[in-house]
C-alpha atoms as a PDB file:
ATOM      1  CA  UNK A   1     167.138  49.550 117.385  1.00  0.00           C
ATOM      2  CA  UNK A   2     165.290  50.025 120.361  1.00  0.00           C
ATOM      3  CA  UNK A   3     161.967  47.942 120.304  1.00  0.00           C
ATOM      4  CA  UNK A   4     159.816  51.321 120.767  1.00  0.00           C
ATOM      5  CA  UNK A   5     161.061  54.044 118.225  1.00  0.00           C
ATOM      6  CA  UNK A   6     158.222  56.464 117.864  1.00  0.00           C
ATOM      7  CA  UNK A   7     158.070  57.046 122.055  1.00  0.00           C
ATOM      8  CA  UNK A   8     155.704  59.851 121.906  1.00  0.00           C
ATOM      9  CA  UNK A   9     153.024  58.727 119.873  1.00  0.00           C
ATOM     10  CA  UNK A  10     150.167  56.417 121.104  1.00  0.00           C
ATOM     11  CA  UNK A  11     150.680  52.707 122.107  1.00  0.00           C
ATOM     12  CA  UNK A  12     149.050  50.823 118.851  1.00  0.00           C
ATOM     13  CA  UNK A  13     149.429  53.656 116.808  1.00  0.00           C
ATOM     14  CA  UNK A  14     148.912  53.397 112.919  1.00  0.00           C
ATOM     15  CA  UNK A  15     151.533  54.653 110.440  1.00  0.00           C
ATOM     16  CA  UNK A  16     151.227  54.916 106.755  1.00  0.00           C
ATOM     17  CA  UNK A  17     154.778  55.775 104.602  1.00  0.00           C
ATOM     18  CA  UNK A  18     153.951  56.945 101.071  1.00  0.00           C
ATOM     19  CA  UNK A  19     156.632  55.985  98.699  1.00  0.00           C
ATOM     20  CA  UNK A  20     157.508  53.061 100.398  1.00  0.00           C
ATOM     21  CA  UNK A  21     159.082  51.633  97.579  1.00  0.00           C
ATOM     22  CA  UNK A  22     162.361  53.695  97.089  1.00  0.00           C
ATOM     23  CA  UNK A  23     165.338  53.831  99.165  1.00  0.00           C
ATOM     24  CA  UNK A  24     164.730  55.485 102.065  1.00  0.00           C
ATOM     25  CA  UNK A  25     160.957  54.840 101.920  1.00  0.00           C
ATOM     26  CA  UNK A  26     161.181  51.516 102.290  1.00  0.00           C
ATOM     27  CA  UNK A  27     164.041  51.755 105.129  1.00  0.00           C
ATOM     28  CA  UNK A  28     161.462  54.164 107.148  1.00  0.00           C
ATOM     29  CA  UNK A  29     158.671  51.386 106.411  1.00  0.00           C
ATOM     30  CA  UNK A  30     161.192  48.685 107.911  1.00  0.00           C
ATOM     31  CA  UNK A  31     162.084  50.487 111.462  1.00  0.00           C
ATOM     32  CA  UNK A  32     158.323  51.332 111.802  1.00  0.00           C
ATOM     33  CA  UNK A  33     157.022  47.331 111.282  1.00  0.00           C
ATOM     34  CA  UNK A  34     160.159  46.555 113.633  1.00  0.00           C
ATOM     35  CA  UNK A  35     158.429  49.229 116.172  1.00  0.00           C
ATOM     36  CA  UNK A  36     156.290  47.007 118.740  1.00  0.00           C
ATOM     37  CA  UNK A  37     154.210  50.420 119.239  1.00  0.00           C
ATOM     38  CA  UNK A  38     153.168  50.188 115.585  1.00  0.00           C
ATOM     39  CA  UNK A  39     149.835  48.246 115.139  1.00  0.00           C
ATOM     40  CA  UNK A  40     149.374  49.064 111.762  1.00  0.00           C
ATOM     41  CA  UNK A  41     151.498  49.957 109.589  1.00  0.00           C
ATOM     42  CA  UNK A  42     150.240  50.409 105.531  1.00  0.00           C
ATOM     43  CA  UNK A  43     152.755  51.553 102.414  1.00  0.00           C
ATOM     44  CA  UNK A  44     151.593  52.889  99.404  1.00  0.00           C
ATOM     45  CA  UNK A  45     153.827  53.251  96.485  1.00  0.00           C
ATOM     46  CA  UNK A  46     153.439  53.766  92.758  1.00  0.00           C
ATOM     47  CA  UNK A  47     155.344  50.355  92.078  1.00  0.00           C
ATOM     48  CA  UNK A  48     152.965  48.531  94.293  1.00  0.00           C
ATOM     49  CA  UNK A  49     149.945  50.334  94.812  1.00  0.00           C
ATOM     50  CA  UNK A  50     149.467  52.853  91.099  1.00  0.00           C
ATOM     51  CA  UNK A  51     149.769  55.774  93.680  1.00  0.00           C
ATOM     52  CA  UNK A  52     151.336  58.456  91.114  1.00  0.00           C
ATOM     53  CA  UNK A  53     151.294  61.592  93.463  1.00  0.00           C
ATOM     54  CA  UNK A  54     150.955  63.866  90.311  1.00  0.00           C
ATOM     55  CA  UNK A  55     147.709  62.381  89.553  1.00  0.00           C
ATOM     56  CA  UNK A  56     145.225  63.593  91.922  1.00  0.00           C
ATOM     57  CA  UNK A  57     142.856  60.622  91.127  1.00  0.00           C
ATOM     58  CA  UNK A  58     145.210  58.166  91.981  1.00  0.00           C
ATOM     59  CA  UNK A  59     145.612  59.672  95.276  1.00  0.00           C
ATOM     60  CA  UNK A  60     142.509  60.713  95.722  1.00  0.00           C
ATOM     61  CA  UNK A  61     141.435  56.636  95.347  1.00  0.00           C
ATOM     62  CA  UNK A  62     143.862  55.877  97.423  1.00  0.00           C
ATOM     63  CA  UNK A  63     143.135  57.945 100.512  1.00  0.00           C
ATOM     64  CA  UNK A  64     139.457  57.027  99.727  1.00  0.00           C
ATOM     65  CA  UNK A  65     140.917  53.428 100.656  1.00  0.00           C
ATOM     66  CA  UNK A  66     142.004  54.345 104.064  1.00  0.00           C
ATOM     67  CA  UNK A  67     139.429  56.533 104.773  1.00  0.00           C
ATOM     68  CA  UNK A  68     137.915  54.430 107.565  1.00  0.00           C
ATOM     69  CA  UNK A  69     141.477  54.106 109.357  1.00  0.00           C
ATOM     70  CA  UNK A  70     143.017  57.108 111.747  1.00  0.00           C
ATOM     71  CA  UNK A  71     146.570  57.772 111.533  1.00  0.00           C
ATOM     72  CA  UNK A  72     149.099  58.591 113.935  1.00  0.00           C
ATOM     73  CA  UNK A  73     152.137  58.839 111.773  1.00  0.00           C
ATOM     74  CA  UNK A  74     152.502  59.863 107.929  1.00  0.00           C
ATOM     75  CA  UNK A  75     155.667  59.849 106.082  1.00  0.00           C
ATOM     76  CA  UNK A  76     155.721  60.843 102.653  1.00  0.00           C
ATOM     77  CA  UNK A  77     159.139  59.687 100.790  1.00  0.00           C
ATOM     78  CA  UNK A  78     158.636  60.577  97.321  1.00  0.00           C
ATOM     79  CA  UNK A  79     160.583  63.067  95.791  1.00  0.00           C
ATOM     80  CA  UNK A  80     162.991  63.235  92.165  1.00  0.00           C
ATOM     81  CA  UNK A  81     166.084  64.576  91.388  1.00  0.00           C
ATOM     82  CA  UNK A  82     166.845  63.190  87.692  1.00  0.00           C
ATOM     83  CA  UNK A  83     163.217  63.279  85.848  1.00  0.00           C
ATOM     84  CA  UNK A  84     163.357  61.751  82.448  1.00  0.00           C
ATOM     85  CA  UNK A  85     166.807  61.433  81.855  1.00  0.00           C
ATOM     86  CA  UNK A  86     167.065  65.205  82.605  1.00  0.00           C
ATOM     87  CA  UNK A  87     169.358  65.792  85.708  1.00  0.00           C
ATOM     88  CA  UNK A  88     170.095  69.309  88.081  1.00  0.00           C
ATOM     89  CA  UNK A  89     171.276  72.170  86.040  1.00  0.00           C
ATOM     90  CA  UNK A  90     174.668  73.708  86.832  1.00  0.00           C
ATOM     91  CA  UNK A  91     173.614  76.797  85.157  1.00  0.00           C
ATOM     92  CA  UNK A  92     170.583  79.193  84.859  1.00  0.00           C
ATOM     93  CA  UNK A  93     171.623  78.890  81.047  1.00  0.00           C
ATOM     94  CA  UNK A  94     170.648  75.107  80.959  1.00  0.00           C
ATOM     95  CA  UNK A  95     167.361  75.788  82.335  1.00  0.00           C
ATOM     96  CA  UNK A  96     164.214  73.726  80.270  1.00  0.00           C
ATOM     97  CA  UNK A  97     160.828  75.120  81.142  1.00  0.00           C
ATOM     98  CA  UNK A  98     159.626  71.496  80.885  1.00  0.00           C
ATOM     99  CA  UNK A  99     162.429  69.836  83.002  1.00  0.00           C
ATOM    100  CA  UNK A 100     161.364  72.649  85.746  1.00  0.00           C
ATOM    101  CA  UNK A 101     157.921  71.993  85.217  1.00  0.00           C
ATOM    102  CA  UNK A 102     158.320  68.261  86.079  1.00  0.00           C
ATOM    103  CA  UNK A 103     160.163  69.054  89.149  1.00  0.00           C
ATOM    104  CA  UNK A 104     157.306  71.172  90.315  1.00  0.00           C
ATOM    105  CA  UNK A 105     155.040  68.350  89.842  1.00  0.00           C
ATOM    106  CA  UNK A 106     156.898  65.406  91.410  1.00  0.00           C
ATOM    107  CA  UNK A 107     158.411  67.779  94.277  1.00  0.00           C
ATOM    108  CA  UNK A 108     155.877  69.960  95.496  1.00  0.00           C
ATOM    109  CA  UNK A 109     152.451  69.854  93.270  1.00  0.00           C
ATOM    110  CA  UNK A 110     152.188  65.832  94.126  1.00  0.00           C
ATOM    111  CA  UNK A 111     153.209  66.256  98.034  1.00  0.00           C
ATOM    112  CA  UNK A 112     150.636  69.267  98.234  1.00  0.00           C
ATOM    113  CA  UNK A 113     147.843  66.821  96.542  1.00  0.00           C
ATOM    114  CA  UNK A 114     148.902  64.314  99.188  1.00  0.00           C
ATOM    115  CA  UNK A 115     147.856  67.056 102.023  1.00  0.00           C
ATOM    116  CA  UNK A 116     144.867  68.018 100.096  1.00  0.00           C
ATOM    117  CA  UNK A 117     143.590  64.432 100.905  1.00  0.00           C
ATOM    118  CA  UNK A 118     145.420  62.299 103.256  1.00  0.00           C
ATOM    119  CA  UNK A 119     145.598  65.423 105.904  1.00  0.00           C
ATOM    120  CA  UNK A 120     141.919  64.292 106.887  1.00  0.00           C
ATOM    121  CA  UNK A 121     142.608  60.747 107.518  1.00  0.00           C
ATOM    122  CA  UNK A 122     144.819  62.086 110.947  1.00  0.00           C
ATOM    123  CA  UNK A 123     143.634  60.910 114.258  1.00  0.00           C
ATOM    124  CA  UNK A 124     142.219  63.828 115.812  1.00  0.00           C
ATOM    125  CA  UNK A 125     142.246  64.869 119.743  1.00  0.00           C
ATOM    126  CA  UNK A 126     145.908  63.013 120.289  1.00  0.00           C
ATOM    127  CA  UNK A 127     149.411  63.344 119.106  1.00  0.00           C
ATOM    128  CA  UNK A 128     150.236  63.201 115.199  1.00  0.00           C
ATOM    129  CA  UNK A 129     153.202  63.738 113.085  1.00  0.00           C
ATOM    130  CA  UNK A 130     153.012  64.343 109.241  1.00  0.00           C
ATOM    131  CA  UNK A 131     156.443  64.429 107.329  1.00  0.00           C
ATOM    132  CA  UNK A 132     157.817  65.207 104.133  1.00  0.00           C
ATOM    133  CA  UNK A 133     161.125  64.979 102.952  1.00  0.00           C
ATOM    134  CA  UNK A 134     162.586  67.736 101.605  1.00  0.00           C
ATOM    135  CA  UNK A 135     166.254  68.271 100.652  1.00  0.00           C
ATOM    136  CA  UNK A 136     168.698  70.956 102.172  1.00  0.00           C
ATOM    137  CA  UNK A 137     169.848  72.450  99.277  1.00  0.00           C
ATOM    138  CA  UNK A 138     165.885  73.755  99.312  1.00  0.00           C
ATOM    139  CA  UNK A 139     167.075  75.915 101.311  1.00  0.00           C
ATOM    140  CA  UNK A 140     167.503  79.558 100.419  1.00  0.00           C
ATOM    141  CA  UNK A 141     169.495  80.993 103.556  1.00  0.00           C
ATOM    142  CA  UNK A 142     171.931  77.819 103.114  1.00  0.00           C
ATOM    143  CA  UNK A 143     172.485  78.415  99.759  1.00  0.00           C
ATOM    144  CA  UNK A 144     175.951  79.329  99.099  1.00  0.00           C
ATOM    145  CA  UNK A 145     176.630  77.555  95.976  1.00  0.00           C
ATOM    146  CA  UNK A 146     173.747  78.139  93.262  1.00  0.00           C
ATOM    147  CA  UNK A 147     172.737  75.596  90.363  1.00  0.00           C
ATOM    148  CA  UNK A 148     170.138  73.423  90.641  1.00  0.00           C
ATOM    149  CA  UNK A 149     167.790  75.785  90.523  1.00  0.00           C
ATOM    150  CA  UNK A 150     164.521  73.502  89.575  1.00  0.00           C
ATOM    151  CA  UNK A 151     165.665  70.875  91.954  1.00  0.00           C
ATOM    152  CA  UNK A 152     166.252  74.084  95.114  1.00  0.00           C
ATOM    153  CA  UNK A 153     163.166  75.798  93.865  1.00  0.00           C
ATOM    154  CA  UNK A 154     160.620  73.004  94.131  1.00  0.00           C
ATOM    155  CA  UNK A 155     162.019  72.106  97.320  1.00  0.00           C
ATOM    156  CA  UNK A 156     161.339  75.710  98.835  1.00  0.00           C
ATOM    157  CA  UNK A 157     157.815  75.475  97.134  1.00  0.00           C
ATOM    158  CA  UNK A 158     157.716  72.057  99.427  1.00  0.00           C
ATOM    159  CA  UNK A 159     158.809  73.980 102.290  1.00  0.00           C
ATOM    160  CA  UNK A 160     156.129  76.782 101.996  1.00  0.00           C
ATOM    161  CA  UNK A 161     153.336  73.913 101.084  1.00  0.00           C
ATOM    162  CA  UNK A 162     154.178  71.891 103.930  1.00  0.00           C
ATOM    163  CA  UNK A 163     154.233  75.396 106.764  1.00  0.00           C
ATOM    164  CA  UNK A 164     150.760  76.542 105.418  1.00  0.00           C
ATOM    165  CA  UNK A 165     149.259  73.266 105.512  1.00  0.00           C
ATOM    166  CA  UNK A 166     150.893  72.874 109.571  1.00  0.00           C
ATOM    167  CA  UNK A 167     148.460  75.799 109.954  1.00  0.00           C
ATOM    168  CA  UNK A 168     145.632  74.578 108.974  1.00  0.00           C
ATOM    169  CA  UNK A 169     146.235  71.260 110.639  1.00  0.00           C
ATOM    170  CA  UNK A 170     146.859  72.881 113.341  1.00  0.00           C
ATOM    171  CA  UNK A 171     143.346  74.083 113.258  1.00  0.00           C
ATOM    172  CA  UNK A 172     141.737  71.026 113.648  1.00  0.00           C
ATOM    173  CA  UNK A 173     144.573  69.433 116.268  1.00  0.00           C
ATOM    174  CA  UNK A 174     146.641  71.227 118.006  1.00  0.00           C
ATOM    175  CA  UNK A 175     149.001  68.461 119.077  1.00  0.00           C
ATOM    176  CA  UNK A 176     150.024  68.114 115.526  1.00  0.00           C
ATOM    177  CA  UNK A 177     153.452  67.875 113.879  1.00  0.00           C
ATOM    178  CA  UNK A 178     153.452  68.688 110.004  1.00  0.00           C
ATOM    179  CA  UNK A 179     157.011  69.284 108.854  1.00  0.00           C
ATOM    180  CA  UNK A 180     159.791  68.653 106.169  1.00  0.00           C
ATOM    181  CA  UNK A 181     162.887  66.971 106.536  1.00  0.00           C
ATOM    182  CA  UNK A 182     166.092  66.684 104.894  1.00  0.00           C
ATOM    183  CA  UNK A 183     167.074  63.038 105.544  1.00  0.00           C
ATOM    184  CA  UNK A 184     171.277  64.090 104.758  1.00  0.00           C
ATOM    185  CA  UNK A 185     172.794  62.348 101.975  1.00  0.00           C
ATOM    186  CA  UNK A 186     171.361  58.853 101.421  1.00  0.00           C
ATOM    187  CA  UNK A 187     172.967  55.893  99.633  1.00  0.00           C
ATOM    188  CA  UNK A 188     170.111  55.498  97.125  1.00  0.00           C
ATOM    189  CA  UNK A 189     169.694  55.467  93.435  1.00  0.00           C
ATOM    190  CA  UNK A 190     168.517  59.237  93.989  1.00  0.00           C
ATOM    191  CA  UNK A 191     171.675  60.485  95.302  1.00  0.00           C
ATOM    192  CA  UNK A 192     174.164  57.964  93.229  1.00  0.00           C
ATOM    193  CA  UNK A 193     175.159  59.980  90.197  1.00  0.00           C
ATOM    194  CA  UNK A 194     175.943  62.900  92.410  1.00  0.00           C
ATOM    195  CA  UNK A 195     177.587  61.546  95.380  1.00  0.00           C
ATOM    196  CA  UNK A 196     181.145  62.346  94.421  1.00  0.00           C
ATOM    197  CA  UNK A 197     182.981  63.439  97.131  1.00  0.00           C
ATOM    198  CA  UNK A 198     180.226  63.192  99.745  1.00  0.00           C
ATOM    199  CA  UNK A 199     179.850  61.187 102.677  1.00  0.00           C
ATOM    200  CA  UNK A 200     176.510  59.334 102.638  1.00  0.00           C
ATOM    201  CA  UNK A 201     174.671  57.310 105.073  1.00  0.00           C
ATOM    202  CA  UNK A 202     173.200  53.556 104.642  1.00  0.00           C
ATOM    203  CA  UNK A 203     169.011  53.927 104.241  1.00  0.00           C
ATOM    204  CA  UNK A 204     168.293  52.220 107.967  1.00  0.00           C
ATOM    205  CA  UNK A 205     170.661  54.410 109.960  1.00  0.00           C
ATOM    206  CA  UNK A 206     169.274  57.536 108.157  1.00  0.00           C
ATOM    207  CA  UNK A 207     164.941  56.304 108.505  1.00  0.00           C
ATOM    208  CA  UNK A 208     166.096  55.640 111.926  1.00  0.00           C
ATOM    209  CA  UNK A 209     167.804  59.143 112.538  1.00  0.00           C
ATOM    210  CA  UNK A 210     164.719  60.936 110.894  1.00  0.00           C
ATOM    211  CA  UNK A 211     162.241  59.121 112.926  1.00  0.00           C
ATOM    212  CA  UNK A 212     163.915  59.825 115.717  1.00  0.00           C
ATOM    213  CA  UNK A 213     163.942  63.618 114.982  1.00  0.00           C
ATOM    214  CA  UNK A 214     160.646  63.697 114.244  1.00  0.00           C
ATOM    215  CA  UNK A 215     159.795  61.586 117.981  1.00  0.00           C
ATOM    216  CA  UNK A 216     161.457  64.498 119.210  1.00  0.00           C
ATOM    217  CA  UNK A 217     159.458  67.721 117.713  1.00  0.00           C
ATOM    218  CA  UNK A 218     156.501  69.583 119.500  1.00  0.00           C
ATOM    219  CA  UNK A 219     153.613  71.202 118.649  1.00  0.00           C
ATOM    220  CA  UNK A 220     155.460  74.300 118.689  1.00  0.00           C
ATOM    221  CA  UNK A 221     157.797  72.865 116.134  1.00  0.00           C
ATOM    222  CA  UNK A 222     155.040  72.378 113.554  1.00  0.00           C
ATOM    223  CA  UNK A 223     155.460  74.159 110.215  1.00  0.00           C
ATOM    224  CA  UNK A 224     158.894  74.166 110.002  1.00  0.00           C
ATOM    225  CA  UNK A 225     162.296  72.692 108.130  1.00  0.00           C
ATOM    226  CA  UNK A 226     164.653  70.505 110.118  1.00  0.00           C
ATOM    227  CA  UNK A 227     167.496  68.346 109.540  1.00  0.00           C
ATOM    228  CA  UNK A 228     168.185  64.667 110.150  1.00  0.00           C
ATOM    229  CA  UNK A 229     169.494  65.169 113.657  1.00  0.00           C
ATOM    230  CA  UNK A 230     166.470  67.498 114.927  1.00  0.00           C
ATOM    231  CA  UNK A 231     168.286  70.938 114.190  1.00  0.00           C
ATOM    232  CA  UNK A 232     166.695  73.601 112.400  1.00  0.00           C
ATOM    233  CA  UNK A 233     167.452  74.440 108.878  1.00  0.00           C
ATOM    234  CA  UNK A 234     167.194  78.204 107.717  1.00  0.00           C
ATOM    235  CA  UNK A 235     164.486  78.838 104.709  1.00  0.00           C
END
């Protein structure tokens, strides 16, 4: 890995990965602290930290934390696919208003609450990058297949959160990044029970691939959906 990943952000800049814990969370965390550019580098996970993203007060004590520090980089890694035992559904006839309800909150209520108040701790006047990951079967111009409609659906809700909130980030700094990201198929406890078949990637190469994607977006970028390798994704 080359010894500065994150070329177009500040020398020194500060970086803060929310859900640092999981699979690909803590492989992003990893390439950043290996980055000599990155000065300071915090993680914040519900294992380590209490940060439950579907309780606002949690995150709203946890921002309150950082409030004094002014971030460069923000990656938030959470995200669920199997919620209480209760997995995708292969047909609108297996749908639970409860299991879709719990999707909502872990896949786009919880990042929109991390906007609401880690969006002000970004540097302001310089370069900054916010990203979410966001899957691309969220997708609704890529979807070919159906099923998995709570898992797809709070994914495009992420989507929309993430492009309104670009807007009004880009308010207030017009050199900002806010996007999602699929990250491709990961080999991590998320993706395991449904990796049949598919080709997936070890958790470095893939934090290294989305970083690298995300050195490579511009302002104009901001707001939208892109894949692993830089390339667009439809909505």
């Amino acid at each position: 890995m080359a010894d500065t990943l994150m070329k177009s952000l500040q020398a020194g800049y500060s970086a803060l990965v929310i859900g640092a814990s999981g699979g690909i969370g803590q492989a992003i965390s990893n390439c950043l602290a290996a980055d000599l550019s990155c000065s300071n580098l915090v993680r914040l996970s519900r294992r380590e930290d209490g940060l439950e993203i579907t309780d606002e007060e949690t995150v709203h004590r946890a921002a309150d934390r950082l409030r004094e520090t002014a971030f460069d980089l923000i990656v938030c890694a959470t995200g669920a696919l199997t919620i209480n035992g209760v997995g995708p559904e292969k047909s609108i006839r297996q749908l639970s208003q409860n299991a879709m309800m719990n999707q909502f909150a872990a896949n786009a209520v919880g990042p929109a609450l991390i906007l609401k108040h880690f969006a002000p701790l970004l540097a302001r006047k310089r370069r900054v990058i916010v990203a979410f990951l966001s899957a691309r079967v969220g997708s609704i111009g890529d979807n070919q297949l159906g099923g998995w409609i709570s898992y797809r659906s709070s994914k495009a809700a992420l989507n929309q959160i993430v492009h309104t909130a670009a807007i009004e980030v880009s308010r207030a700094n017009p050199a900002s990044v806010v996007v999602t990201v699929h990250p491709g198929s990961v080999m991590t406890s998320l993706s395991a029970p449904f990796s049949s078949g598919h080709q997936r990637s070890e958790p470095k190469n893939a934090a290294q691939a989305v970083l690298q994607a995300l050195d490579s977006l511009q302002p104009a970028d901001s707001g939208g959906f892109f894949a692993y390798d830089g390339s667009p994704i439809a909505w």
